[in-house]
Structures are given as structure tokens and as C-alpha cells.
PDB file of N, CA and C in Angstrom:
ATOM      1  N   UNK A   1     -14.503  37.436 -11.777  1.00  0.00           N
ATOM      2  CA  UNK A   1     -13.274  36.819 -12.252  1.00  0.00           C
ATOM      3  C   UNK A   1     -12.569  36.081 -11.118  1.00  0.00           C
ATOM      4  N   UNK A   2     -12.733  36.628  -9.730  1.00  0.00           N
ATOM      5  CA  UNK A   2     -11.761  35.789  -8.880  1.00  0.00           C
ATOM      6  C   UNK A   2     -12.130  34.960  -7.924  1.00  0.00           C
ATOM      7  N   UNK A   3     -13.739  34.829  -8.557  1.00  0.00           N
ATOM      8  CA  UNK A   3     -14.526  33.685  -8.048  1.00  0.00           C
ATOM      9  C   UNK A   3     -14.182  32.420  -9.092  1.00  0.00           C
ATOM     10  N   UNK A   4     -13.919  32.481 -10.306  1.00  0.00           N
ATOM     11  CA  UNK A   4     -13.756  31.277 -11.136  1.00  0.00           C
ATOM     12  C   UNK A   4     -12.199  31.305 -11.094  1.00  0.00           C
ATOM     13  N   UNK A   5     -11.242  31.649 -10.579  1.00  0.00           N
ATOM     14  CA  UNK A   5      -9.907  31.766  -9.820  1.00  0.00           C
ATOM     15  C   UNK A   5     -10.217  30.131  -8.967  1.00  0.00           C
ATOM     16  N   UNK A   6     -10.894  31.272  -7.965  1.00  0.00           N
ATOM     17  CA  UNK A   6     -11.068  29.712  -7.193  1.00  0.00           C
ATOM     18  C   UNK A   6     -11.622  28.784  -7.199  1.00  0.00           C
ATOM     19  N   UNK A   7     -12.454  29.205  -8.188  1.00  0.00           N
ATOM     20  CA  UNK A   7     -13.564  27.575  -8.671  1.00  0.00           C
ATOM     21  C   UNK A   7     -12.458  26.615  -9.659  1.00  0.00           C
ATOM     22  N   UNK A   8     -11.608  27.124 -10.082  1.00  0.00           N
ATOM     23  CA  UNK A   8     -10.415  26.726 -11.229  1.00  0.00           C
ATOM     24  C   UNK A   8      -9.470  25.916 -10.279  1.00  0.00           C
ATOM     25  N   UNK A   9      -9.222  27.099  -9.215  1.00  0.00           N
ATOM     26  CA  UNK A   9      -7.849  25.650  -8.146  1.00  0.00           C
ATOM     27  C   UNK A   9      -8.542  25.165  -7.300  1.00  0.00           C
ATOM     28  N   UNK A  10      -9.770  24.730  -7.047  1.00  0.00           N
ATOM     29  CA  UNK A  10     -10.325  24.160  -6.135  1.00  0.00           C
ATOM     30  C   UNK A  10     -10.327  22.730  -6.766  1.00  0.00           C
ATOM     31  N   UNK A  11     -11.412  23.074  -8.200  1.00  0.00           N
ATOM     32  CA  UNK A  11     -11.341  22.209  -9.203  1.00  0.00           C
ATOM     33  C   UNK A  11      -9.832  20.913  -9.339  1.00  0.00           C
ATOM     34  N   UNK A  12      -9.163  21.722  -9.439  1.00  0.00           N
ATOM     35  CA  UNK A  12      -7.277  21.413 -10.020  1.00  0.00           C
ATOM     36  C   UNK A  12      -7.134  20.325  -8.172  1.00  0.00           C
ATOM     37  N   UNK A  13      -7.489  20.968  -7.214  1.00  0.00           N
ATOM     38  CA  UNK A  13      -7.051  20.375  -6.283  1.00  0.00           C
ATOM     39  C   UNK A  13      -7.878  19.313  -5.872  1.00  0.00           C
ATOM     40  N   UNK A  14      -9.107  18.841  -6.177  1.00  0.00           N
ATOM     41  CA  UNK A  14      -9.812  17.634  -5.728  1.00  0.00           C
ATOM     42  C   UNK A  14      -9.984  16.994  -6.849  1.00  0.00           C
ATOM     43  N   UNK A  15      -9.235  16.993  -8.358  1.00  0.00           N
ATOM     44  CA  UNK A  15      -8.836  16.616  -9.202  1.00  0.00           C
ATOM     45  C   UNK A  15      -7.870  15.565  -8.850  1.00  0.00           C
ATOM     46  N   UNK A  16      -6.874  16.283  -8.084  1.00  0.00           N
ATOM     47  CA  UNK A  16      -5.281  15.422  -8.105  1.00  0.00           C
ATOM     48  C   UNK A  16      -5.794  14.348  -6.565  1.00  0.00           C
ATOM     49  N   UNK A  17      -6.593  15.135  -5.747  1.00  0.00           N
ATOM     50  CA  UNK A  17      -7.024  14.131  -4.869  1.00  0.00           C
ATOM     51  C   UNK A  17      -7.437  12.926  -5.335  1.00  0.00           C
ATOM     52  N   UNK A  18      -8.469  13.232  -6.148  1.00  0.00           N
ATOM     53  CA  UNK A  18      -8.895  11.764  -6.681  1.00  0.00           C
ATOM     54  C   UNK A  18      -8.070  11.445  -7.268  1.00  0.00           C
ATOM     55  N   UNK A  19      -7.514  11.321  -8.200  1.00  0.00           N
ATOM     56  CA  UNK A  19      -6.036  10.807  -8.625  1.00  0.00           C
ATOM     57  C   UNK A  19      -5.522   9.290  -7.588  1.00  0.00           C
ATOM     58  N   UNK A  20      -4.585  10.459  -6.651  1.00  0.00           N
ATOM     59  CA  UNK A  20      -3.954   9.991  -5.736  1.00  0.00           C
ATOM     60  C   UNK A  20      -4.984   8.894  -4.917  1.00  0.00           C
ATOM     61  N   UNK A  21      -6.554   8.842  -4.795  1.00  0.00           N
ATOM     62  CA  UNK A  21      -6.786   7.671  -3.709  1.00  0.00           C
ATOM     63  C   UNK A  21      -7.031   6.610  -5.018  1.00  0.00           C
ATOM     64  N   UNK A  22      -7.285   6.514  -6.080  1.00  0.00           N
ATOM     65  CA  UNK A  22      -7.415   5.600  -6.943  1.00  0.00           C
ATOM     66  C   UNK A  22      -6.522   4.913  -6.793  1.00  0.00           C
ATOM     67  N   UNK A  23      -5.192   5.690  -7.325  1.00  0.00           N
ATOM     68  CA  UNK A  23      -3.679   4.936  -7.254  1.00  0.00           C
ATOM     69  C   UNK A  23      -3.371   4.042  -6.389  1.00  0.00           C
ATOM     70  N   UNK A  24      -4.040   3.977  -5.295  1.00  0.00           N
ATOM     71  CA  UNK A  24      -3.779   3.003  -3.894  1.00  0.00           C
ATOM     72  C   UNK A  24      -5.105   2.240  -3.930  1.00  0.00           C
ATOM     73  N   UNK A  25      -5.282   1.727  -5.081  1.00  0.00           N
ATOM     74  CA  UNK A  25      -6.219   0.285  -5.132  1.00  0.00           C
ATOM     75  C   UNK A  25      -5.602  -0.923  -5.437  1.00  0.00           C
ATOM     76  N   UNK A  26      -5.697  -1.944  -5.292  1.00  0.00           N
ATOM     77  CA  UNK A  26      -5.085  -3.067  -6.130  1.00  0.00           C
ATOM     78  C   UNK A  26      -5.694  -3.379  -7.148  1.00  0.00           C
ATOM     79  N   UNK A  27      -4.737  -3.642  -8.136  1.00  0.00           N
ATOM     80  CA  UNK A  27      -4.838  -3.705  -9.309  1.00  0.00           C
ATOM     81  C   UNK A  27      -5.507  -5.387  -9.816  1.00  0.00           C
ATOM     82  N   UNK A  28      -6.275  -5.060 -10.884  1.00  0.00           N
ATOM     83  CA  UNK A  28      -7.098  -6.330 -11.365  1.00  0.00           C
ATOM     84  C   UNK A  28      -6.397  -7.756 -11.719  1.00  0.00           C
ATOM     85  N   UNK A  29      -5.068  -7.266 -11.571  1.00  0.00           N
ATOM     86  CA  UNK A  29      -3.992  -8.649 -11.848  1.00  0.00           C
ATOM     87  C   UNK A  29      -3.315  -8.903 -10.579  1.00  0.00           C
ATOM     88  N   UNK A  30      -3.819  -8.317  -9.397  1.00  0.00           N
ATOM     89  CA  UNK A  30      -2.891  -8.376  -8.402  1.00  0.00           C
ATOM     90  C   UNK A  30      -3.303  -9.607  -7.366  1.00  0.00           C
ATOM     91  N   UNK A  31      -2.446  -9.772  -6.479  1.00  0.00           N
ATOM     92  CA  UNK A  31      -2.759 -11.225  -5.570  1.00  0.00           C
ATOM     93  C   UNK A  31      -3.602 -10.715  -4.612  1.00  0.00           C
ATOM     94  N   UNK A  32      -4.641 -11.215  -4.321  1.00  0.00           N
ATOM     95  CA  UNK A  32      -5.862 -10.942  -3.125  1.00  0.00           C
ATOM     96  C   UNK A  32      -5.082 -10.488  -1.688  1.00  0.00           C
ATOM     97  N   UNK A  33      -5.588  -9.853  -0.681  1.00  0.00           N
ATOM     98  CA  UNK A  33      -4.893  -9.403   0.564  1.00  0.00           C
ATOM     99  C   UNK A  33      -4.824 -10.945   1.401  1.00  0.00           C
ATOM    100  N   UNK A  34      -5.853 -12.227   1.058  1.00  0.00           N
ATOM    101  CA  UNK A  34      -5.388 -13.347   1.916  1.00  0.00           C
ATOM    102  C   UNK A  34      -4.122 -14.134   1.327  1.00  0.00           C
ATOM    103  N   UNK A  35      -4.008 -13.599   0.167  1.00  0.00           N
ATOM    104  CA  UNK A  35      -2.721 -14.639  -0.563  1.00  0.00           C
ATOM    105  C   UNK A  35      -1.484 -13.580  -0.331  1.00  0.00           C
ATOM    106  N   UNK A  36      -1.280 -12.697   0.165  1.00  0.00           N
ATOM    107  CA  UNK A  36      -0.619 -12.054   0.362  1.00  0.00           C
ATOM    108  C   UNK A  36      -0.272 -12.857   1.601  1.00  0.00           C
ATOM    109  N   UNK A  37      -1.080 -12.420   2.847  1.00  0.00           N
ATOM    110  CA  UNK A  37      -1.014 -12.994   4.282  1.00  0.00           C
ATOM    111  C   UNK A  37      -0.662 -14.269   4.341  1.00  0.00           C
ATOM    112  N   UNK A  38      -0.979 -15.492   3.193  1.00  0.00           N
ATOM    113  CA  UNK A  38      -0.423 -16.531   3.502  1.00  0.00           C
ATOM    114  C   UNK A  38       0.908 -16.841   2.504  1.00  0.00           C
ATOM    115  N   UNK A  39       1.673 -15.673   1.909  1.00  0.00           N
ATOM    116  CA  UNK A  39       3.119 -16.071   1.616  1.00  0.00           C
ATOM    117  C   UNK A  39       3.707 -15.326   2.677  1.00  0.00           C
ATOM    118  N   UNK A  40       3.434 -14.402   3.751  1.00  0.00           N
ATOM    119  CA  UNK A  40       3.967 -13.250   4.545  1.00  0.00           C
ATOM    120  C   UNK A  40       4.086 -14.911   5.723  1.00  0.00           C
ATOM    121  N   UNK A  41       2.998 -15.366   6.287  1.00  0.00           N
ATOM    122  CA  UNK A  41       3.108 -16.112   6.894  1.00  0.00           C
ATOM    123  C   UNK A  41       4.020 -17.476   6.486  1.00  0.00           C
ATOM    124  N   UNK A  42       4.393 -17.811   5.581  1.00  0.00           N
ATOM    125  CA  UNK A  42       4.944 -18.817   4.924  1.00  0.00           C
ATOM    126  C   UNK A  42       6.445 -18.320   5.163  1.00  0.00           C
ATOM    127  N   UNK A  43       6.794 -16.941   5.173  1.00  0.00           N
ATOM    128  CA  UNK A  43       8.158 -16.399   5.328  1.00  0.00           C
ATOM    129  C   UNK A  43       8.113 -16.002   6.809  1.00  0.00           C
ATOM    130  N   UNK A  44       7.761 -16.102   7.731  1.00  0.00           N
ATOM    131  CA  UNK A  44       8.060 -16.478   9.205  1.00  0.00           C
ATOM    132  C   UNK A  44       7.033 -14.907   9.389  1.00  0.00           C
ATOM    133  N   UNK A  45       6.522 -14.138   8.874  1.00  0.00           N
ATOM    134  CA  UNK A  45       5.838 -13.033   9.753  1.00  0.00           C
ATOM    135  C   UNK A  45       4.410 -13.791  10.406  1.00  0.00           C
ATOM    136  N   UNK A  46       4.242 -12.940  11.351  1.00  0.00           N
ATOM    137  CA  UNK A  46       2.759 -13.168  12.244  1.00  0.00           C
ATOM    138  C   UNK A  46       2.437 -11.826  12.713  1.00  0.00           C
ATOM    139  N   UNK A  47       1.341 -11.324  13.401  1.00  0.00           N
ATOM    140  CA  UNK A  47       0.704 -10.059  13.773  1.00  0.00           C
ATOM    141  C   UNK A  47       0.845  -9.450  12.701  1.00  0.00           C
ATOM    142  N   UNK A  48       0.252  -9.301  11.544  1.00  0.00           N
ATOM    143  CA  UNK A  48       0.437  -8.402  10.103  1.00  0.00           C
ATOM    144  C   UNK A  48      -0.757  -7.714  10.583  1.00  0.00           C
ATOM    145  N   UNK A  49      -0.455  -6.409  10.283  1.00  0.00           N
ATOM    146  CA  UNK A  49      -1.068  -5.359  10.444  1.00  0.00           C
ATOM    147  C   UNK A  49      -1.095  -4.246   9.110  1.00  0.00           C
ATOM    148  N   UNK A  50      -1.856  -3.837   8.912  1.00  0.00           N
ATOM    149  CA  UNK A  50      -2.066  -2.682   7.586  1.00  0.00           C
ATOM    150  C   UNK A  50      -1.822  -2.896   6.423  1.00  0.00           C
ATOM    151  N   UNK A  51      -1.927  -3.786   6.576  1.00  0.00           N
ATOM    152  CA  UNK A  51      -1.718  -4.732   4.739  1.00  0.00           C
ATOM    153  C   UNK A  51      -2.439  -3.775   4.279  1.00  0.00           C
ATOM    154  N   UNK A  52      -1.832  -2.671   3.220  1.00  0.00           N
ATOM    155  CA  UNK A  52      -2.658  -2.160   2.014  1.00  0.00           C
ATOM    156  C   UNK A  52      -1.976  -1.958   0.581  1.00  0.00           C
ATOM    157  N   UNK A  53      -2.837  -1.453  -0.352  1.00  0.00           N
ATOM    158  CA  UNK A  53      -1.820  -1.260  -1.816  1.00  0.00           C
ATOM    159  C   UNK A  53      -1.275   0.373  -1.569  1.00  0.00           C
ATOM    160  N   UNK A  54      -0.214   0.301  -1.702  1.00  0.00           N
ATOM    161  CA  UNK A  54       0.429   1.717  -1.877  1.00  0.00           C
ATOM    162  C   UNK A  54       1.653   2.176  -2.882  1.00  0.00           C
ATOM    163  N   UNK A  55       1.697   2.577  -3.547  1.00  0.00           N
ATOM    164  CA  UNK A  55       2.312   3.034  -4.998  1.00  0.00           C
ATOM    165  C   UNK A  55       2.783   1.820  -5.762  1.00  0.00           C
ATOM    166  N   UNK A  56       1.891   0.759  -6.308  1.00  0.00           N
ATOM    167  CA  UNK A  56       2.208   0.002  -6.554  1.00  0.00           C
ATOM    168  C   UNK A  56       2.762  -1.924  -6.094  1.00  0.00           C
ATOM    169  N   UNK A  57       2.557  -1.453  -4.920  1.00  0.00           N
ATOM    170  CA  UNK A  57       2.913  -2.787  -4.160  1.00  0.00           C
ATOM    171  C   UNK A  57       1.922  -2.976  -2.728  1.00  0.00           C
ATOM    172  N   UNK A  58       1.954  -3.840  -2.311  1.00  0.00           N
ATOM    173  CA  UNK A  58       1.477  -4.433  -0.746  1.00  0.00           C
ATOM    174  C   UNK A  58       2.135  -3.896   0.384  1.00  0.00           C
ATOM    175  N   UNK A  59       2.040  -3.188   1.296  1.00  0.00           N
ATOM    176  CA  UNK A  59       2.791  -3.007   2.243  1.00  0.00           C
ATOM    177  C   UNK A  59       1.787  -2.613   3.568  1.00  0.00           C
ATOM    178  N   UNK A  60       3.063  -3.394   5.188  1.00  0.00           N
ATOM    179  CA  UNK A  60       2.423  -2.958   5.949  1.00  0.00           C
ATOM    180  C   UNK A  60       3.546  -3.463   7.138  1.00  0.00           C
ATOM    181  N   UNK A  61       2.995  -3.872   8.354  1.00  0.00           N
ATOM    182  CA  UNK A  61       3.631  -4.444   9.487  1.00  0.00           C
ATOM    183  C   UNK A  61       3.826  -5.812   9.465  1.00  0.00           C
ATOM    184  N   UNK A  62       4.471  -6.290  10.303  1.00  0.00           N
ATOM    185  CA  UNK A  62       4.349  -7.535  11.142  1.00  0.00           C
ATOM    186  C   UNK A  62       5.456  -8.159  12.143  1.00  0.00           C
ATOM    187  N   UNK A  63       5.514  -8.878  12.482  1.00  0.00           N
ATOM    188  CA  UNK A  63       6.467  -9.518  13.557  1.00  0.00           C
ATOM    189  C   UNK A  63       6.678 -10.399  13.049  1.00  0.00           C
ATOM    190  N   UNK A  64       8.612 -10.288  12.871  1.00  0.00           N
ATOM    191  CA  UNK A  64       9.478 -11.618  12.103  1.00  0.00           C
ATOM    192  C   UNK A  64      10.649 -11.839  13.216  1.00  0.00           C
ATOM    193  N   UNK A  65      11.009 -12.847  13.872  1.00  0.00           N
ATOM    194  CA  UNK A  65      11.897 -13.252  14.420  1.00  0.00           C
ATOM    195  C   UNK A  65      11.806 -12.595  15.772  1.00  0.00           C
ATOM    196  N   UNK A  66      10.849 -11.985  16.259  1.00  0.00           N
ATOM    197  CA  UNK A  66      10.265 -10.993  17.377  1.00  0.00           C
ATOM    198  C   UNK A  66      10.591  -9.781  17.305  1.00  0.00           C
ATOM    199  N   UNK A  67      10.668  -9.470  16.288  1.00  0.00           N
ATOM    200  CA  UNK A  67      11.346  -7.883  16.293  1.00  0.00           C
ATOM    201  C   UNK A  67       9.847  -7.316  14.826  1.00  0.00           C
ATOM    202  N   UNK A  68       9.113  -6.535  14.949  1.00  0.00           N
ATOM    203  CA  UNK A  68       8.237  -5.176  14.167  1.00  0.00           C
ATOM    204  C   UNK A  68       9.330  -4.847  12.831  1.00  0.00           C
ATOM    205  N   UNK A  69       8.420  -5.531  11.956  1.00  0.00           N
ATOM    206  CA  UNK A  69       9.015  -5.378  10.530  1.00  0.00           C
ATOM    207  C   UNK A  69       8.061  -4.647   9.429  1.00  0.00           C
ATOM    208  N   UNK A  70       8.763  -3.734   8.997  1.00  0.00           N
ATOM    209  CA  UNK A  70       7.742  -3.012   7.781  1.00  0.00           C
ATOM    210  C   UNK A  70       8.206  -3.855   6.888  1.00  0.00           C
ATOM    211  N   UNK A  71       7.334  -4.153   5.638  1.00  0.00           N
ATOM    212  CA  UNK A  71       7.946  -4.728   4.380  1.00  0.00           C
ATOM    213  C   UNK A  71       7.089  -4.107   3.267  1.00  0.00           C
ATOM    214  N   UNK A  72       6.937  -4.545   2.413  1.00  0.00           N
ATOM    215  CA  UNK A  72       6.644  -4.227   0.884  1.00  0.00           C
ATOM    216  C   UNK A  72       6.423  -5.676   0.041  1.00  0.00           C
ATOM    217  N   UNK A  73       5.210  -6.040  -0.578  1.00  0.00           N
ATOM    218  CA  UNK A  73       5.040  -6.869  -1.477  1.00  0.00           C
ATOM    219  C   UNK A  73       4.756  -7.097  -2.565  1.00  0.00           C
ATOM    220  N   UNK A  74       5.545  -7.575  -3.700  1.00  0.00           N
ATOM    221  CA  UNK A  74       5.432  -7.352  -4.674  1.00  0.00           C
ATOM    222  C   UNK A  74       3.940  -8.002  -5.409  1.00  0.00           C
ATOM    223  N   UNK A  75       3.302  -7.367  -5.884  1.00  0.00           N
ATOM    224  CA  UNK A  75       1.701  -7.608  -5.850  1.00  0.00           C
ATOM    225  C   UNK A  75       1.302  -8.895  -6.860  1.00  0.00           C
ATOM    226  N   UNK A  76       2.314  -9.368  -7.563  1.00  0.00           N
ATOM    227  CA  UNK A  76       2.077 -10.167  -8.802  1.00  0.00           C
ATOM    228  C   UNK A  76       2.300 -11.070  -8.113  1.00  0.00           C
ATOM    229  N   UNK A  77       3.806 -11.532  -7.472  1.00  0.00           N
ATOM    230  CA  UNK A  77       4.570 -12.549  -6.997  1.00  0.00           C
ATOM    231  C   UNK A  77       4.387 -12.891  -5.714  1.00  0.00           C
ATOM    232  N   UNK A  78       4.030 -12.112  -5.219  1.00  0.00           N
ATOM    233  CA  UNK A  78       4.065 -11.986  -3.422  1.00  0.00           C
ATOM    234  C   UNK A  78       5.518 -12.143  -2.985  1.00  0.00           C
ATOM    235  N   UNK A  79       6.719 -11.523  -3.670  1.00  0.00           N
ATOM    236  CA  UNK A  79       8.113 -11.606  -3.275  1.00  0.00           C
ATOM    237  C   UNK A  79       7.953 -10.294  -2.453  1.00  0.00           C
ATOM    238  N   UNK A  80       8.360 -10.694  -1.264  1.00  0.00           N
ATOM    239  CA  UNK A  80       8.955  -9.537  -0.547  1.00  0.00           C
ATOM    240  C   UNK A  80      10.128  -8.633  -1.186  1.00  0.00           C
ATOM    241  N   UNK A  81       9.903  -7.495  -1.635  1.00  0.00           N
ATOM    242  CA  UNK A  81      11.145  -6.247  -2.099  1.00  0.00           C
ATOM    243  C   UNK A  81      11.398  -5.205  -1.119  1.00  0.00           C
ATOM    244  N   UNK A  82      10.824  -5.726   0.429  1.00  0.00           N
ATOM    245  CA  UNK A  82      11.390  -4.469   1.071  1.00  0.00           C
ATOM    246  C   UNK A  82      10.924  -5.194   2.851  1.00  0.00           C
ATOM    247  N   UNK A  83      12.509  -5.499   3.619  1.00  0.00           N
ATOM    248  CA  UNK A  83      12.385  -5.579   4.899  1.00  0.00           C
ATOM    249  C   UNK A  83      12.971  -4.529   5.763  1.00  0.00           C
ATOM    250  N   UNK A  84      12.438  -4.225   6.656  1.00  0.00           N
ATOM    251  CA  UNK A  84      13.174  -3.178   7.440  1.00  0.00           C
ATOM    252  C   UNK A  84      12.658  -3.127   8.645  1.00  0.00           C
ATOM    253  N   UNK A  85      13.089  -3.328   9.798  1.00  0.00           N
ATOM    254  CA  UNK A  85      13.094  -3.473  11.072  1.00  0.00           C
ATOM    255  C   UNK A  85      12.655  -2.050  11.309  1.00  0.00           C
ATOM    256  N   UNK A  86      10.995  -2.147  12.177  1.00  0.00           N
ATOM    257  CA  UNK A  86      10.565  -0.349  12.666  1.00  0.00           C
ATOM    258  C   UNK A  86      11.254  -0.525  14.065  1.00  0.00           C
ATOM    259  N   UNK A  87      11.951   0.583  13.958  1.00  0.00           N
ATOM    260  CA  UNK A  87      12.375   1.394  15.248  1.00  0.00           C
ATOM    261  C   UNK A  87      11.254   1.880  16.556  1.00  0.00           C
TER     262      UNK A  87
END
């Protein structure tokens, strides 16, 4: 019995794993990672770094105005919804 215990939450736990790395794919309607890079570049970033999909959007690094900027891209539009200067 407390061998299928753990065959049950082992199960339950590389269940939700896979889950979770699917979720961070881009989606079949979404803008390619170079059309991303060339509206990021079109809005003054350069050195982009870690461009990936993560809960729904584009996000990663780059250098805007000389200062290390995280942002967020909206995957349809390529509108930036998130700037924030990394510390």
C-alpha cells in the first residue's frame, strides 16, 4: 500500500512538471523570437538577452538608454507591457 502512496505523488508531481514546461512555449499565433528582437530594437533596446515565452508573454533583458532593462512582450503585438530598470 505505501509503495503505490508513492507511485501516486510521484505520479501527481511529474504530472504538474510537465504542465508547467509546456506552458512556457510560444504559442502557434504568437510573433517569432526575430520579430520580437526587431520591434525591441525599433524601441531603442540593444544587447537583448533571454528572450523567452513565460506565462504568456516574451520576456527578457536588454540595454535601453544605457541602463539593463527587464521588459515583457506582448506576444501578438510585440507591445511592450512591462519596463523596469534591473538593479
Amino acid at each position: 500500500m505505501r509503495v503505490r502512496k508513492l507511485a501516486l505523488v510521484a505520479a501527481i508531481i511529474v504530472s504538474g512538471f510537465a504542465g508547467y514546461a509546456s506552458a512556457d512555449q510560444p504559442g502557434p499565433d504568437w510573433m517569432t523570437k526575430d520579430q520580437v528582437m526587431q520591434k525591441l530594437s525599433a524601441a531603442g533596446y540593444n544587447n537583448i538577452t533571454g528572450l523567452e515565452a513565460d506565462d504568456g508573454h516574451w520576456e527578457g533583458k536588454g540595454t535601453k538608454n544605457g541602463k539593463i532593462v527587464e521588459f515583457h512582450v506582448d506576444p501578438h503585438t510585440g507591445a511592450l507591457t512591462k519596463e523596469e530598470i534591473d538593479d
